[in-house]
Protein backbone atom coordinates (compact mmCIF):
# COMPACT_ATOMS: atom_id res chain seq x y z
CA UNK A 1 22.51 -139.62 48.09
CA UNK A 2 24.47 -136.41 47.51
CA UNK A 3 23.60 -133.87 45.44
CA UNK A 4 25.60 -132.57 42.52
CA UNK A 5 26.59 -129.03 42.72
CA UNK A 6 25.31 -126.59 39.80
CA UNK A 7 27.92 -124.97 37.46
CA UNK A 8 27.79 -121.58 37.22
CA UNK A 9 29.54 -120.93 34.09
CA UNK A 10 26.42 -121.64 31.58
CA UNK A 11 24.72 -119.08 33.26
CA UNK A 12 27.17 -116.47 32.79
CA UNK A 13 27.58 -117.51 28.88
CA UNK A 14 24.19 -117.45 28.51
CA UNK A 15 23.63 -113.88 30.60
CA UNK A 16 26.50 -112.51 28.41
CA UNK A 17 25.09 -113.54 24.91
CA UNK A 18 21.93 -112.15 25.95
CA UNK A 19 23.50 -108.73 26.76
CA UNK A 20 25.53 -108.60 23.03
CA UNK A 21 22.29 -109.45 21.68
CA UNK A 22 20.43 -106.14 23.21
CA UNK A 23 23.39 -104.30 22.31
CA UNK A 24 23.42 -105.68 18.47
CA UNK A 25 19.75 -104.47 18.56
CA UNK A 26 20.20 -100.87 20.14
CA UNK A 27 23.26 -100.44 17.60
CA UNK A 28 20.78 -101.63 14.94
CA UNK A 29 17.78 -99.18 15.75
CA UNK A 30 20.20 -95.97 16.90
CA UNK A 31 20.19 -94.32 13.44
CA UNK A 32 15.95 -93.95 13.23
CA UNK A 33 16.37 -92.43 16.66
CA UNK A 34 19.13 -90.20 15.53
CA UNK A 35 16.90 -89.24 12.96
CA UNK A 36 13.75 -88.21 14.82
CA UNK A 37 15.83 -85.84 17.14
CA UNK A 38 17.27 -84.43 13.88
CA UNK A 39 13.35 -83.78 12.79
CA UNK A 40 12.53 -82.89 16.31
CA UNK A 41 15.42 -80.06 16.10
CA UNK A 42 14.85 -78.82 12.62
CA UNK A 43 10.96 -78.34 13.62
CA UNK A 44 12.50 -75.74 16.30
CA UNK A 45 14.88 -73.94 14.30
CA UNK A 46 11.71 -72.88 11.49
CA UNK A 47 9.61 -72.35 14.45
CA UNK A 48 12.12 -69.90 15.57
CA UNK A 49 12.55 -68.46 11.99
CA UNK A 50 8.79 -68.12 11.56
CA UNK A 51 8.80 -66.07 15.28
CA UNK A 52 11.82 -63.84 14.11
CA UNK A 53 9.87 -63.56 10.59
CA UNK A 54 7.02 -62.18 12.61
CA UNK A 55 8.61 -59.75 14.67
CA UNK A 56 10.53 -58.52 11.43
CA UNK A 57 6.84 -57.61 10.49
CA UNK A 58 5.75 -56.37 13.86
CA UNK A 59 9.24 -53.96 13.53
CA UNK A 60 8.23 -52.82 10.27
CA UNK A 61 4.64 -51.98 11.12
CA UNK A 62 5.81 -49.78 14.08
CA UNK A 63 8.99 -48.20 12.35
CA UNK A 64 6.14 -46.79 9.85
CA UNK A 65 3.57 -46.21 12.11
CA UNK A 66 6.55 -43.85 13.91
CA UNK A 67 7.31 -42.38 10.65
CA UNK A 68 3.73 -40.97 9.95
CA UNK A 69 3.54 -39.85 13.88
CA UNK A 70 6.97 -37.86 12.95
CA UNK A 71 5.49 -37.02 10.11
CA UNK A 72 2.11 -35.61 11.39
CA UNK A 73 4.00 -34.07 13.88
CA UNK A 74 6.47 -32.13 11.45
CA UNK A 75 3.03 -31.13 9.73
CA UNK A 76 1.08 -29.88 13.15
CA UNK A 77 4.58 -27.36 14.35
CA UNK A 78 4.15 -26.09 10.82
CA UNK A 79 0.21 -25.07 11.34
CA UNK A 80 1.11 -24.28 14.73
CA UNK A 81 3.91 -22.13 13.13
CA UNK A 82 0.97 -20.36 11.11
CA UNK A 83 3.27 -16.65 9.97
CA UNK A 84 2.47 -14.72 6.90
CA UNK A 85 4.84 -13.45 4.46
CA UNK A 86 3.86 -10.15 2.67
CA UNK A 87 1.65 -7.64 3.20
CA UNK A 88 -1.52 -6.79 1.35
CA UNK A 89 -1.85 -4.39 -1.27
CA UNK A 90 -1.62 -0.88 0.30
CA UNK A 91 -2.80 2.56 -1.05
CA UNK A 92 -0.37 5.01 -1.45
CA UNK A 93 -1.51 8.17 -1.61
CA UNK A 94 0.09 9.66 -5.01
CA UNK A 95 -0.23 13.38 -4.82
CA UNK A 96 -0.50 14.76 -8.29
CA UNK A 97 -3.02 11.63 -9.13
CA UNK A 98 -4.77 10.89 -5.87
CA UNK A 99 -3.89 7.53 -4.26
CA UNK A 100 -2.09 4.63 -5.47
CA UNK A 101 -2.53 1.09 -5.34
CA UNK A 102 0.75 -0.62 -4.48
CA UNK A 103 0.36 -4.16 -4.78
CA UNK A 104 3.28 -5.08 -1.84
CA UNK A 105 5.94 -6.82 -2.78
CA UNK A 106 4.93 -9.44 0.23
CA UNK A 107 2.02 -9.78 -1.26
CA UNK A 108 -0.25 -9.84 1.51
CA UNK A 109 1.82 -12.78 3.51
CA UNK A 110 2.40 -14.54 6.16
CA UNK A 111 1.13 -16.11 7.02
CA UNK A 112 -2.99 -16.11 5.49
CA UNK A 113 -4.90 -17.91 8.46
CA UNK A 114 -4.09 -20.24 4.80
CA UNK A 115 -6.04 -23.44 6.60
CA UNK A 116 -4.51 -25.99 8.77
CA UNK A 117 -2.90 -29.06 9.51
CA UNK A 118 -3.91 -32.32 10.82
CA UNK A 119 -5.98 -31.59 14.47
CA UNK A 120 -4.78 -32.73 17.53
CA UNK A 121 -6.33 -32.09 20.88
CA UNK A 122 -3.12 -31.14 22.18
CA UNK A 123 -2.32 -28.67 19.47
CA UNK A 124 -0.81 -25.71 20.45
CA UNK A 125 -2.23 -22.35 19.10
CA UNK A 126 -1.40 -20.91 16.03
CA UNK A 127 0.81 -18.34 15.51
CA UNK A 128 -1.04 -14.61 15.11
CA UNK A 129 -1.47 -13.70 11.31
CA UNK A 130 0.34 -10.02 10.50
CA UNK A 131 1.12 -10.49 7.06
CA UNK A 132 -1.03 -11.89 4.33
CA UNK A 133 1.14 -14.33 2.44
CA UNK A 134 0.41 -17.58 4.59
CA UNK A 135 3.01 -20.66 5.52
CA UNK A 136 0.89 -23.13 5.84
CA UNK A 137 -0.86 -24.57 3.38
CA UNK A 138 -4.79 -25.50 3.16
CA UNK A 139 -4.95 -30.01 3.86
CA UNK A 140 -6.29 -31.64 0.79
CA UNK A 141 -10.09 -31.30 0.02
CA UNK A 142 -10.36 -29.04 2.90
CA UNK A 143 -11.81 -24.87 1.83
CA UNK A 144 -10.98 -22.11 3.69
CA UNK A 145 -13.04 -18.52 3.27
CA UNK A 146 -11.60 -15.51 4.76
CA UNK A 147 -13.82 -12.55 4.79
CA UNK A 148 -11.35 -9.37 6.04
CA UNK A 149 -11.77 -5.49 6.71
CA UNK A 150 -8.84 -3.22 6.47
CA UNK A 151 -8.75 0.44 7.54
CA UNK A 152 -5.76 2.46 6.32
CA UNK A 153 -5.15 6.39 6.84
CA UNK A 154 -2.06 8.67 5.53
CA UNK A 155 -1.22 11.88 5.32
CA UNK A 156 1.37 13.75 3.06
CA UNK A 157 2.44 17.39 2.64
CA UNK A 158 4.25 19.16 -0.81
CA UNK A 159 5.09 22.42 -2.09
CA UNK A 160 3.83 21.93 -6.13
CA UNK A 161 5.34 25.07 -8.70
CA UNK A 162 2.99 25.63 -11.28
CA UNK A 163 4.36 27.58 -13.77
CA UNK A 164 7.73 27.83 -16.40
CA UNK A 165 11.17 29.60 -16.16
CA UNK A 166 12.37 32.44 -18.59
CA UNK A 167 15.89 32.55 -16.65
CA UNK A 168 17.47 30.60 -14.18
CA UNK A 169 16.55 31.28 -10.69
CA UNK A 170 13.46 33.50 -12.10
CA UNK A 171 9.99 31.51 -11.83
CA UNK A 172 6.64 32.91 -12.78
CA UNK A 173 3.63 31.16 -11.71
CA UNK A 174 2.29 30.24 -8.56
CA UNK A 175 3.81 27.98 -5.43
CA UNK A 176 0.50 25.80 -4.09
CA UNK A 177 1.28 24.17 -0.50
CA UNK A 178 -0.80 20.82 -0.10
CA UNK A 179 -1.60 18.67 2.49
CA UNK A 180 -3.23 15.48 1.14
CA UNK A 181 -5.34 13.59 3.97
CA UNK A 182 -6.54 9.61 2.53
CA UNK A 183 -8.50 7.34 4.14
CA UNK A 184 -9.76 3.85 2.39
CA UNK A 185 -11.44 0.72 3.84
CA UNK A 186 -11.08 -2.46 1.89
CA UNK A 187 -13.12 -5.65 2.66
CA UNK A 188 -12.05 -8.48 0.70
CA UNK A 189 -13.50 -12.13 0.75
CA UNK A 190 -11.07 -14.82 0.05
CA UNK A 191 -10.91 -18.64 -0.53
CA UNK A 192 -8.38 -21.01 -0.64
CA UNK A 193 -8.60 -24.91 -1.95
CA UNK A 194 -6.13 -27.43 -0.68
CA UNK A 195 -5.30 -29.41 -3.91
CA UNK A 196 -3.07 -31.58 -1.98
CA UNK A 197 -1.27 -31.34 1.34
CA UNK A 198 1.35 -29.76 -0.29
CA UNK A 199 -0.53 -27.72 -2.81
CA UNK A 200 -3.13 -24.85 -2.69
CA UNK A 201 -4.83 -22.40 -4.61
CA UNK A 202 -6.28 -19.32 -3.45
CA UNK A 203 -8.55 -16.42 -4.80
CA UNK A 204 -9.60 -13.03 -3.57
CA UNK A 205 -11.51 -10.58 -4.80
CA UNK A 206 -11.60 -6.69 -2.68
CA UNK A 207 -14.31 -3.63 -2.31
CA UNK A 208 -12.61 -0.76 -1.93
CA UNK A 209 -13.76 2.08 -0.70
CA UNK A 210 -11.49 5.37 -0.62
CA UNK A 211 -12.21 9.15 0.60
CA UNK A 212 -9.15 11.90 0.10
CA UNK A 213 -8.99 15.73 1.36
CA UNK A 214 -6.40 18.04 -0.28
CA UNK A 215 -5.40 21.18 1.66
CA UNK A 216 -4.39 24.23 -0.27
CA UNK A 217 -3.33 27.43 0.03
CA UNK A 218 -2.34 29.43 -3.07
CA UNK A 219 0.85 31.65 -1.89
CA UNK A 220 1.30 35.18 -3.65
CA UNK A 221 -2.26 35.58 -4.64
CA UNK A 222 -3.50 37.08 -1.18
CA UNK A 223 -5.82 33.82 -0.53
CA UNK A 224 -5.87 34.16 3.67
CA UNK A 225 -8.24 30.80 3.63
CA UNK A 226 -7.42 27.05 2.78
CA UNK A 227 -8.90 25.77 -0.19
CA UNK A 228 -10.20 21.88 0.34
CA UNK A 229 -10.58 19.76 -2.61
CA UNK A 230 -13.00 16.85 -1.56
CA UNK A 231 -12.93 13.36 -3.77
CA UNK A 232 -13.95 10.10 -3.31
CA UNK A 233 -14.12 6.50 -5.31
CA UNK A 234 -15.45 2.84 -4.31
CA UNK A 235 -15.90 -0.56 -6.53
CA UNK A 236 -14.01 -3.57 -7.07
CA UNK A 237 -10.55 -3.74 -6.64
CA UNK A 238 -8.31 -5.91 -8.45
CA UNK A 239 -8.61 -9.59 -8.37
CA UNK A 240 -6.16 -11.83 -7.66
CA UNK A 241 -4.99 -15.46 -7.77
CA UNK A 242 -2.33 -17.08 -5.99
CA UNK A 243 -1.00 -20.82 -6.50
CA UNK A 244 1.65 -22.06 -3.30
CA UNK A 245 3.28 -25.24 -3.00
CA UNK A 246 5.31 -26.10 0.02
CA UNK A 247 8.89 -27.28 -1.20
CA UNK A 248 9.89 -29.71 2.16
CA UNK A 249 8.76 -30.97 5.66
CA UNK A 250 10.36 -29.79 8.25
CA UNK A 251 10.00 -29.90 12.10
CA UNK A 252 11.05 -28.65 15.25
CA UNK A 253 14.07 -26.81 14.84
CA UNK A 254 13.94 -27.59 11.11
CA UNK A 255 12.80 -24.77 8.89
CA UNK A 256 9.32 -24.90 6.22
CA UNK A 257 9.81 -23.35 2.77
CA UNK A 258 6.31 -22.71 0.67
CA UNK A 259 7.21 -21.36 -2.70
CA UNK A 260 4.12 -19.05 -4.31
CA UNK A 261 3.31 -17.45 -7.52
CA UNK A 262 0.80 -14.40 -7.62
CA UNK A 263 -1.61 -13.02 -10.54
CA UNK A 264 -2.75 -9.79 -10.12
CA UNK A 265 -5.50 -8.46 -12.46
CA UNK A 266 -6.59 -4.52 -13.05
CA UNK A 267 -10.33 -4.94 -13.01
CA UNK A 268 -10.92 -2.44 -11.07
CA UNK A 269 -11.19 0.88 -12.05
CA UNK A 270 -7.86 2.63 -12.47
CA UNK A 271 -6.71 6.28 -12.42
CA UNK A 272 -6.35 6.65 -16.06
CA UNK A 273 -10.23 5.84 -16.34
CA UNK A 274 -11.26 8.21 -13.78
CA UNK A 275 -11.76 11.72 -14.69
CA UNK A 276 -9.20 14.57 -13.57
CA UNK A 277 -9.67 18.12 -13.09
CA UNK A 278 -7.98 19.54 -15.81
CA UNK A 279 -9.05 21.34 -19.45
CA UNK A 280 -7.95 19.82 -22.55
CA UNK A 281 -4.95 18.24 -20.84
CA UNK A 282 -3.06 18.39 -17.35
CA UNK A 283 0.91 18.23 -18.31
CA UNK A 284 1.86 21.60 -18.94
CA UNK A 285 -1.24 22.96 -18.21
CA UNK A 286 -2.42 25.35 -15.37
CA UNK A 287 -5.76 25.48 -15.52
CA UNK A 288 -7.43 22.93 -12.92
CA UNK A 289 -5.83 21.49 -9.91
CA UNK A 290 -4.70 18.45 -11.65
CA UNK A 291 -6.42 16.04 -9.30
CA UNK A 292 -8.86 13.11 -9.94
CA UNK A 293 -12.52 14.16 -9.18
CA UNK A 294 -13.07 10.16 -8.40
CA UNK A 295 -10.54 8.31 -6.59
CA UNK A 296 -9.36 4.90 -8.35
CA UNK A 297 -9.65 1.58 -6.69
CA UNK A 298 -7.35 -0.37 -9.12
CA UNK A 299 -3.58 0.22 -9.93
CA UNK A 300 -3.97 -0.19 -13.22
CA UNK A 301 -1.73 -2.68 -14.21
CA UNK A 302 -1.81 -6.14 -14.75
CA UNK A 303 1.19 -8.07 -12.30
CA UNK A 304 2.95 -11.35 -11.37
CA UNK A 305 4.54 -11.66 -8.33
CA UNK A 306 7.13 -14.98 -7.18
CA UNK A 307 8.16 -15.46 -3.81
CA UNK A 308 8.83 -17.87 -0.91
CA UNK A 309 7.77 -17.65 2.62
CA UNK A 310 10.26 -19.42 5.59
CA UNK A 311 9.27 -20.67 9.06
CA UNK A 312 11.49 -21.61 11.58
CA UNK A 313 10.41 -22.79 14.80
CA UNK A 314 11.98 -22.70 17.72
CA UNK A 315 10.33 -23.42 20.92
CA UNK A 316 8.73 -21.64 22.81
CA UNK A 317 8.72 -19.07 19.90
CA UNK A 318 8.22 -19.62 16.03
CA UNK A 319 10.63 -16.87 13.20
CA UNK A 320 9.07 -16.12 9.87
CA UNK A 321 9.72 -14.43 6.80
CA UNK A 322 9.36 -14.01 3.19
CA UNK A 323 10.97 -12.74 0.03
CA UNK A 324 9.38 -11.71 -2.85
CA UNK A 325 9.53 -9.90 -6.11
CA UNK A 326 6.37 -8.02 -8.14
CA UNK A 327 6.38 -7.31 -11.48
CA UNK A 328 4.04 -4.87 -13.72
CA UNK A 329 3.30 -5.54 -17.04
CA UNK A 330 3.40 -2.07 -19.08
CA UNK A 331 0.56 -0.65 -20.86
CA UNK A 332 1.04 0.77 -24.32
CA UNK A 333 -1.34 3.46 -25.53
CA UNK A 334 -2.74 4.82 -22.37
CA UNK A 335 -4.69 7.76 -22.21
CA UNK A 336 -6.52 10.01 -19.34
CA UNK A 337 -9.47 11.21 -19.44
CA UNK A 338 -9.82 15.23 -18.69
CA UNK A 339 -12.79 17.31 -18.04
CA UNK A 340 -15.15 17.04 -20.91
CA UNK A 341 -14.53 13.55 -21.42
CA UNK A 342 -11.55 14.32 -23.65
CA UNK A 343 -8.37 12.02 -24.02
CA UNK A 344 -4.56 13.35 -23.15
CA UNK A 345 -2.31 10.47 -24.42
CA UNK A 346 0.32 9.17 -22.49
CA UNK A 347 1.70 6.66 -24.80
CA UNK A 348 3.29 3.40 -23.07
CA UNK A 349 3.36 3.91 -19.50
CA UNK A 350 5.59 1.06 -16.90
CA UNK A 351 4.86 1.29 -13.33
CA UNK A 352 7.75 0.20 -10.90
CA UNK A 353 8.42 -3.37 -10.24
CA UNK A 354 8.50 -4.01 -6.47
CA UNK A 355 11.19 -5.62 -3.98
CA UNK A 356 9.53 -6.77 -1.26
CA UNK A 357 10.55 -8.69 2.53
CA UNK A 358 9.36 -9.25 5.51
CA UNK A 359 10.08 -11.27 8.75
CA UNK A 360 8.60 -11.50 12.43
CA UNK A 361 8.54 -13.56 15.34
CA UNK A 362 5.09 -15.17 17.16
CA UNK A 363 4.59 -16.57 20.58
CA UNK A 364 1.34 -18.47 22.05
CA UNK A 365 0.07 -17.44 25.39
CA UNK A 366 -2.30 -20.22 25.71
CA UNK A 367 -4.31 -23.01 23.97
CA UNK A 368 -6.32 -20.25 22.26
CA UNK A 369 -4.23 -16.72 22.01
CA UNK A 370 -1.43 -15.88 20.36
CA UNK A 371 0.53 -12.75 19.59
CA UNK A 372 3.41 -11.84 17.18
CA UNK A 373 6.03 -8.92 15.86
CA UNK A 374 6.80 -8.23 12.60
CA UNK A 375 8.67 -5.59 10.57
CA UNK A 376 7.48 -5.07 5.77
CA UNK A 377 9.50 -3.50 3.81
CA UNK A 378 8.91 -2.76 -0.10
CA UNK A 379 11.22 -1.06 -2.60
CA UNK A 380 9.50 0.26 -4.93
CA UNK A 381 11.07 1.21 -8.52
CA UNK A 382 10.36 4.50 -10.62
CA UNK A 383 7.54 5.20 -13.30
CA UNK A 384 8.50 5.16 -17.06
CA UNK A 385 6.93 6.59 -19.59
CA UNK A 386 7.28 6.02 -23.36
CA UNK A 387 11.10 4.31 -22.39
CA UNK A 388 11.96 7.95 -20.14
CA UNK A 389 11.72 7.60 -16.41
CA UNK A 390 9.07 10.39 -15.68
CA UNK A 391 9.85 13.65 -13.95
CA UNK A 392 10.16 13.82 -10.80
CA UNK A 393 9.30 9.97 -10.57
CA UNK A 394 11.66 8.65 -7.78
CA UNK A 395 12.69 5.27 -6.03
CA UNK A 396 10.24 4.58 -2.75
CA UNK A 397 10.51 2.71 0.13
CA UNK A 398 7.60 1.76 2.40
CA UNK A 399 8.36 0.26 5.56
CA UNK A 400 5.57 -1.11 8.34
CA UNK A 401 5.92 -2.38 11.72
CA UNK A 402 2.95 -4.89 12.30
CA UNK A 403 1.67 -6.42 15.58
CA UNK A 404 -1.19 -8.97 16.15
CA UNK A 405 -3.44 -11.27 17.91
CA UNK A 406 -5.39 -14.53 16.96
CA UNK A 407 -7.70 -15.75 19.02
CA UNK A 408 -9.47 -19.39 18.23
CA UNK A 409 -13.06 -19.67 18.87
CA UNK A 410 -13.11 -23.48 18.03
CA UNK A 411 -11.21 -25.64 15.11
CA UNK A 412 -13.18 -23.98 12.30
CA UNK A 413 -13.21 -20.55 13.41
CA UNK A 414 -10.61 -17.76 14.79
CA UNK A 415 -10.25 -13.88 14.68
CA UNK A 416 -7.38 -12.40 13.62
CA UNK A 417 -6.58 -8.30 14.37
CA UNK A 418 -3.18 -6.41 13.02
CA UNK A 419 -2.04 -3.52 13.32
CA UNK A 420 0.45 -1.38 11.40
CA UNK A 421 2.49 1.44 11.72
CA UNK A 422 4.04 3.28 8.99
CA UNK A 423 7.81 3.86 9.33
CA UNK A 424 8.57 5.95 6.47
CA UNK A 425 6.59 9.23 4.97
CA UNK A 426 5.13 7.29 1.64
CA UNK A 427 3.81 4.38 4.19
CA UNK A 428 -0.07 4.59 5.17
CA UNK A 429 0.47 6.47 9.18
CA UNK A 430 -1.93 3.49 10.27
CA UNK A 431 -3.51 0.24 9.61
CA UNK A 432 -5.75 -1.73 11.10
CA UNK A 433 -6.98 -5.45 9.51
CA UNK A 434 -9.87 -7.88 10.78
CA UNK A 435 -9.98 -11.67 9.51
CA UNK A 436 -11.82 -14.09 10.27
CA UNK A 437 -10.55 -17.50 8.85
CA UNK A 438 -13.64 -20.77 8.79
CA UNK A 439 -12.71 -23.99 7.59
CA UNK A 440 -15.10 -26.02 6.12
């Protein structure tokens, strides 16, 4: 029997509804897929955002971290740039009344060593002290005492006429040539207080010692011999307090500015408390030599002093300056005391207010040494007295030219040597000034 063949269409029907069916169900289940890979992709994007979120912060962190190591380092090349700005008080001798305290119109700047700024190991050394007005201010809660030693001599030669005029051109009296010889030694201790790292206060108090020859010879009286007039004085100077505050941060090639404001006080003793050789009274009067038989140690009068001290530096080198201007308060009813203990009033009596700058240049020769140049100049004004500028009183100028070393025993300790020169006939012939700078 034969058998019947087996149709092949069925099984095509059948293999065809079978493949609509899978594709009804894949259509049917493509939107949850859909969906996951939507989740799947939205889980990457916030991972991403939460990885650019963190590096935001990571950015941040090291932008400020950057800003305090420009910072610090703007702070360091200003102690490195260590200058003063104004001299110390001077004596000058003042030949009818012995010598006179001139408080220097930079006060002595420049940089005091005035403290420090934050260590580094790599710090470079600081630049030598000349002046005493510092430029770099003492870091907060940090104290800085300077013990110092200055050594000053000057000499000075007039012609005095003692005596009146009848007529013009006729003089009767006597023509005295002097030659006045000073030498004085001050040794001052001095502290400053960082307030802030922007703000410090400082305090100093000087001995002063002082020893003055005067050379005569009376001319038209026979006298073959010089006469020498001996004198001496020591105590406390005058006091002093001085407030600075440093205005901006600079940097390499970016100048500093610290502005300051000075008190000086008149406790020590001055020249109208010391006794002068004279009877009864010394103006108008030729009995005596007219000269203190105790030199002062104090000018006298009460001051205030502004100013502002620059640094600039420059590598390898570092320029500094300062301006400044001092101020004396006049005294009303002054009086000096004569032989005998007597009085001679004076009335109101205004010493010269004093223009004072300075600049210099400093250069390190290694980790530990440095040197620098400078040049002080001080204008100062004429004497009044009762309103009347006094006779004979004239305008001044004293002008130095300083040079100094630092050496740095360690980070609390360095010694500091200057000398000056006297560039003018009123100007001390020489100083010399020791500090020694330890920060506690």
């Amino acid at each position: 029997m034969r058998a019947k063949p087996v149709s092949l269409i069925p099984c095509l029907l059948g293999l065809a509804v079978l493949v609509a069916m899978e594709a009804t169900a894949q259509e049917a289940g493509s939107p949850a897929s859909n969906e996951s890979r939507l989740d799947a992709l939205q889980g990457q994007i916030n991972e991403q955002k939460r990885q650019l979120e963190d590096m935001r912060q990571s950015l941040a962190a090291q932008e400020r971290r950057l800003q305090g190591l420009q910072q610090a380092l703007g702070e360091e090349a200003l102690a490195n740039a260590r200058a003063r700005g104004a001299p110390a008080m001077t004596m000058v001798p003042s030949l009818a009344n012995g010598p006179t305290y001139v408080a220097s119109a930079q006060q002595s700047t420049a940089p005091e060593a005035v403290g420090q700024a934050p260590e580094s190991q790599t710090r470079p050394p600081e630049v030598a002290q000349i002046f005493d007005q510092p430029g770099v201010l003492t870091p907060a809660r940090k104290l800085v005492l300077e013990p110092s030693l200055q050594y000053g001599y000057s000499t000075n030669d007039r012609v005095a006429l003692v005596g009146y005029t009848i007529i013009p051109a006729l003089l009767i009296g006597l023509i005295d040539v002097r030659q006045v010889k000073t030498t004085t030694a001050i040794a001052t201790l001095s502290g400053r207080f960082g307030l802030s790292n922007r703000l410090e206060l400082e305090a100093k108090l000087p001995y002063v010692y002082a020893h003055g020859d005067t050379v005569s010879r009376e001319i038209f009286t026979g006298a073959a011999q010089d006469r020498v007039f001996n004198a001496r004085g020591n105590g406390i100077g005058d006091a002093e307090v001085t407030v600075r505050y440093q205005i901006n941060r600079g940097g390499p090639d970016k100048p500093f500015y610290v502005g300051w404001l000075r008190y000086k006080s008149r406790t020590g003793k001055d020249l109208f408390e010391v006794e002068t050789d004279c009877v009864t009274r010394c103006i108008g009067n030729t009995t005596g030599t007219g000269l203190p038989l105790e030199l002062p140690v104090g000018s006298g009068f009460e001051a205030i002093q502004p100013g502002v001290t620059w640094l600039y530096p420059s590598d390898p080198v570092v320029f500094f300056g300062s301006l400044s201007y001092l101020h004396n308060f006049p005294r009303n009813n002054v009086s000096r005391t004569v032989i005998g203990g007597q009085k001679e009033a004076l009335g109101k009596v205004e010493a010269g207010d004093i223009i004072g700058f300075n600049f210099g240049m400093g250069l390190a020769l290694n980790e530990n040494a440095a040197i620098s140049l400078g040049y002080d100049q001080s204008i100062v004004g004429k004497t009044k007295q009762n309103g009347r500028e006094v006779a004979g009183a004239v305008r001044t100028t004293l002008g130095t030219l300083l040079v100094g070393g630092t050496y740095r025993f360690n980070e609390h300790a360095s010694l500091n040597v200057a000398l000056g020169v006297g560039v003018t006939d009123d100007t001390p012939d020489v100083t010399v000034t020791a500090r020694v700078p330890i920060t506690f």
